[in-house]
C-alpha atoms as a PDB file:
ATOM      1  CA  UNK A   1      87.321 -29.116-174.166  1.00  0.00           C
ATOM      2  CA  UNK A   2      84.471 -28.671-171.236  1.00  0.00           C
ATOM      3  CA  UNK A   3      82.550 -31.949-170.384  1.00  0.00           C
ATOM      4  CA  UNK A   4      78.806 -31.500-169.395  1.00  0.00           C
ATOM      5  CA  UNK A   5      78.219 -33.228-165.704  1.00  0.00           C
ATOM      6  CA  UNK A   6      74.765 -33.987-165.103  1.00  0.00           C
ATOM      7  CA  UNK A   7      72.831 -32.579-162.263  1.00  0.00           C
ATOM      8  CA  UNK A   8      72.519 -35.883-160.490  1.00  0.00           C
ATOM      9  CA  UNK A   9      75.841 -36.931-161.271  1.00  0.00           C
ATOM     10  CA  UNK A  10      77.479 -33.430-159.796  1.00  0.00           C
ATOM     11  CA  UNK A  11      75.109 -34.180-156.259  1.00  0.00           C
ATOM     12  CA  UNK A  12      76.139 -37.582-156.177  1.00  0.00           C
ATOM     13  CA  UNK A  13      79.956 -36.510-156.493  1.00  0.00           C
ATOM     14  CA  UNK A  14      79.751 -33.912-154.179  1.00  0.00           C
ATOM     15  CA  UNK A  15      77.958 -35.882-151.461  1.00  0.00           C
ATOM     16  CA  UNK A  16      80.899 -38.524-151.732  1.00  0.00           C
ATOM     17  CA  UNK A  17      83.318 -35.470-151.194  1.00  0.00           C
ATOM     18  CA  UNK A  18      81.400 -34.073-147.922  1.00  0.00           C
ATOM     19  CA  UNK A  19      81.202 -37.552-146.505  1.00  0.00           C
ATOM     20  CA  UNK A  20      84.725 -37.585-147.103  1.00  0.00           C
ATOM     21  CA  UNK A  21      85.673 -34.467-145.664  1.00  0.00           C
ATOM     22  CA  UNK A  22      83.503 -35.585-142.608  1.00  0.00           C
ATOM     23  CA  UNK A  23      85.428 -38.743-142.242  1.00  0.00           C
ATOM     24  CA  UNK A  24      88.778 -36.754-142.564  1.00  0.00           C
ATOM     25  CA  UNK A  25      87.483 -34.071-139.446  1.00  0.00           C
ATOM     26  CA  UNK A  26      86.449 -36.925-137.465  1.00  0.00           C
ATOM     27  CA  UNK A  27      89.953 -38.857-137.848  1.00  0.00           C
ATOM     28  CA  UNK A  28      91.817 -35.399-137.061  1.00  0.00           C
ATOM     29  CA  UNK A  29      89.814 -35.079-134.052  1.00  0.00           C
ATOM     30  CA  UNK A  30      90.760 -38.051-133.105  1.00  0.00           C
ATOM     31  CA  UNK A  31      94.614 -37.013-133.292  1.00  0.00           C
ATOM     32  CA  UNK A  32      93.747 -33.851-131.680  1.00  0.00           C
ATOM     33  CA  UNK A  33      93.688 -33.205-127.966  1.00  0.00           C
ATOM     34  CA  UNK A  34      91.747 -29.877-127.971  1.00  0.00           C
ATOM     35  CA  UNK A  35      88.495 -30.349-129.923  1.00  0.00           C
ATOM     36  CA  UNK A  36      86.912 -27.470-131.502  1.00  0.00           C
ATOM     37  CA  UNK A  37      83.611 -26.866-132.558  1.00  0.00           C
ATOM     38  CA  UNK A  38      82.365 -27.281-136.296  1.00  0.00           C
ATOM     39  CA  UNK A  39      79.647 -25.867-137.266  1.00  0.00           C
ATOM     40  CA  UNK A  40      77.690 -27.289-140.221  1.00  0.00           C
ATOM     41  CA  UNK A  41      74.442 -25.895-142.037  1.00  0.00           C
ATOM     42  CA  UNK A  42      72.870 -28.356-144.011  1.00  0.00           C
ATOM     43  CA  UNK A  43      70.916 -27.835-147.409  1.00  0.00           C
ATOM     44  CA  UNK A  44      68.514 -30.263-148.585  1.00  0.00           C
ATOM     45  CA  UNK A  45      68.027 -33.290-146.169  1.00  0.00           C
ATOM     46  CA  UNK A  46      65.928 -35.821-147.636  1.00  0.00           C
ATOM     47  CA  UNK A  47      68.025 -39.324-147.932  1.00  0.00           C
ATOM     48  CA  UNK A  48      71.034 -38.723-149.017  1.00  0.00           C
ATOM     49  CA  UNK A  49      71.286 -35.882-146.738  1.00  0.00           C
ATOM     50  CA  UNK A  50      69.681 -37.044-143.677  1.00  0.00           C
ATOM     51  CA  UNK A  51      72.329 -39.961-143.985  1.00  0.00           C
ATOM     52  CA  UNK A  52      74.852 -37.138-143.826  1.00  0.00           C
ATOM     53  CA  UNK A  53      73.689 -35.818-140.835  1.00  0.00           C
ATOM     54  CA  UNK A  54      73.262 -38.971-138.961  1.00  0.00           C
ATOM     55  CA  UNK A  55      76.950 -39.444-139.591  1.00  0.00           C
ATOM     56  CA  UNK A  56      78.169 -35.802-138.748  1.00  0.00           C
ATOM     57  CA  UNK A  57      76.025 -36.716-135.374  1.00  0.00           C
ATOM     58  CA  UNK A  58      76.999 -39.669-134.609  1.00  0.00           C
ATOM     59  CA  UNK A  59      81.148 -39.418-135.314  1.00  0.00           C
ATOM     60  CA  UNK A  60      82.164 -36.313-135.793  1.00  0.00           C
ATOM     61  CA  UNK A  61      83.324 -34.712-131.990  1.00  0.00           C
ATOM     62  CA  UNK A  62      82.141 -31.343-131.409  1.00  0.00           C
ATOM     63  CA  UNK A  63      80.215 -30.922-134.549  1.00  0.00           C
ATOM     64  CA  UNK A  64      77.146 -28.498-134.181  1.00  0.00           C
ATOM     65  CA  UNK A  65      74.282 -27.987-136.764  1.00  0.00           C
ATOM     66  CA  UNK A  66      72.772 -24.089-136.497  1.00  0.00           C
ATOM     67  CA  UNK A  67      70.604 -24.386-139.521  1.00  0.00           C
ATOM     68  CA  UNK A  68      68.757 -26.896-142.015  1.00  0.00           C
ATOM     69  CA  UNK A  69      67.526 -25.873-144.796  1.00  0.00           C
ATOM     70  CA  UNK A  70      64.775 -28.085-147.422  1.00  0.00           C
ATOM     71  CA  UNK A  71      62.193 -27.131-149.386  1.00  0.00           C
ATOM     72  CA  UNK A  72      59.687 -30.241-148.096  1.00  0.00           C
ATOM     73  CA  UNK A  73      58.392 -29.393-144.820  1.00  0.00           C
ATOM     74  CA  UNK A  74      58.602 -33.075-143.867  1.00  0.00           C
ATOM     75  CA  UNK A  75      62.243 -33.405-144.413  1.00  0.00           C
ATOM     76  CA  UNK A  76      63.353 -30.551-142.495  1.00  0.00           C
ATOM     77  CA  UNK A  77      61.063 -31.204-139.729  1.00  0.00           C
ATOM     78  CA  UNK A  78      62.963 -34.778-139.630  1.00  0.00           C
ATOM     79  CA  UNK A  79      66.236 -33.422-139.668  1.00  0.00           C
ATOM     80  CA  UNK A  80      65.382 -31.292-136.959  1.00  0.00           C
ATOM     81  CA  UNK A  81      63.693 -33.709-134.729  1.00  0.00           C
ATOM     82  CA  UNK A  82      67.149 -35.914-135.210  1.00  0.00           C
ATOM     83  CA  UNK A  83      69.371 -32.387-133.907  1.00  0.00           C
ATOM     84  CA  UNK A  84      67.280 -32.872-131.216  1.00  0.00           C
ATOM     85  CA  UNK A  85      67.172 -36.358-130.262  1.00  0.00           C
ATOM     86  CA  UNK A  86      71.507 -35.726-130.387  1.00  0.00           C
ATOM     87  CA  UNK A  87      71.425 -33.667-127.356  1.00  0.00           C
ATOM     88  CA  UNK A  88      71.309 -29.949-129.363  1.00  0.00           C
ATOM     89  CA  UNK A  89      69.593 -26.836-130.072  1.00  0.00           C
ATOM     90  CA  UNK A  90      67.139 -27.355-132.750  1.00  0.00           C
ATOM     91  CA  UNK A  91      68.622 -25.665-135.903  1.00  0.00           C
ATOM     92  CA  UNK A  92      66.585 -22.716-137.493  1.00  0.00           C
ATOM     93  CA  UNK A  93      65.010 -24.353-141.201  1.00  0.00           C
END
């Protein structure tokens, strides 16, 4: 039998899983002696997702962010201004 998941229920479960999957890249790169580059577009970036990239920033090694993507102006123009302030290319939004 299916189960109905509710909208905010399916973001909030899937934001757990990308901040685990984040975790898990920035623990391999630890192990790992060559880092690579990771390249990560974001969509929506208001909290929940700015707090996401503030973490892929701040502790995941060789992480890049091309493109940001929100439909309030403000949000993406925050998001960008953060690429920025982390030493990178501001993303295309």
């Amino acid at each position: 039998m299916s189960q109905k998941i509710s909208r905010r229920s399916f973001i909030n479960r899937s934001g757990v899983g990308v901040a685990a999957t984040a975790a898990s890249l920035a623990s391999t790169r630890a192990q790992s002696a060559e880092v690579k580059t990771v390249r990560i577009g974001l969509v929506g970036v208001g909290n929940r997702g700015t707090g996401l990239l503030r973490v892929l920033l701040e502790r995941v090694e060789g992480v890049e962010i091309p493109a940001i993507c929100d439909v309030k102006i403000q949000n993406l123009g925050r998001a960008q201004k953060l690429v920025g302030e982390a030493g990178q290319p501001l993303p295309t939004g």
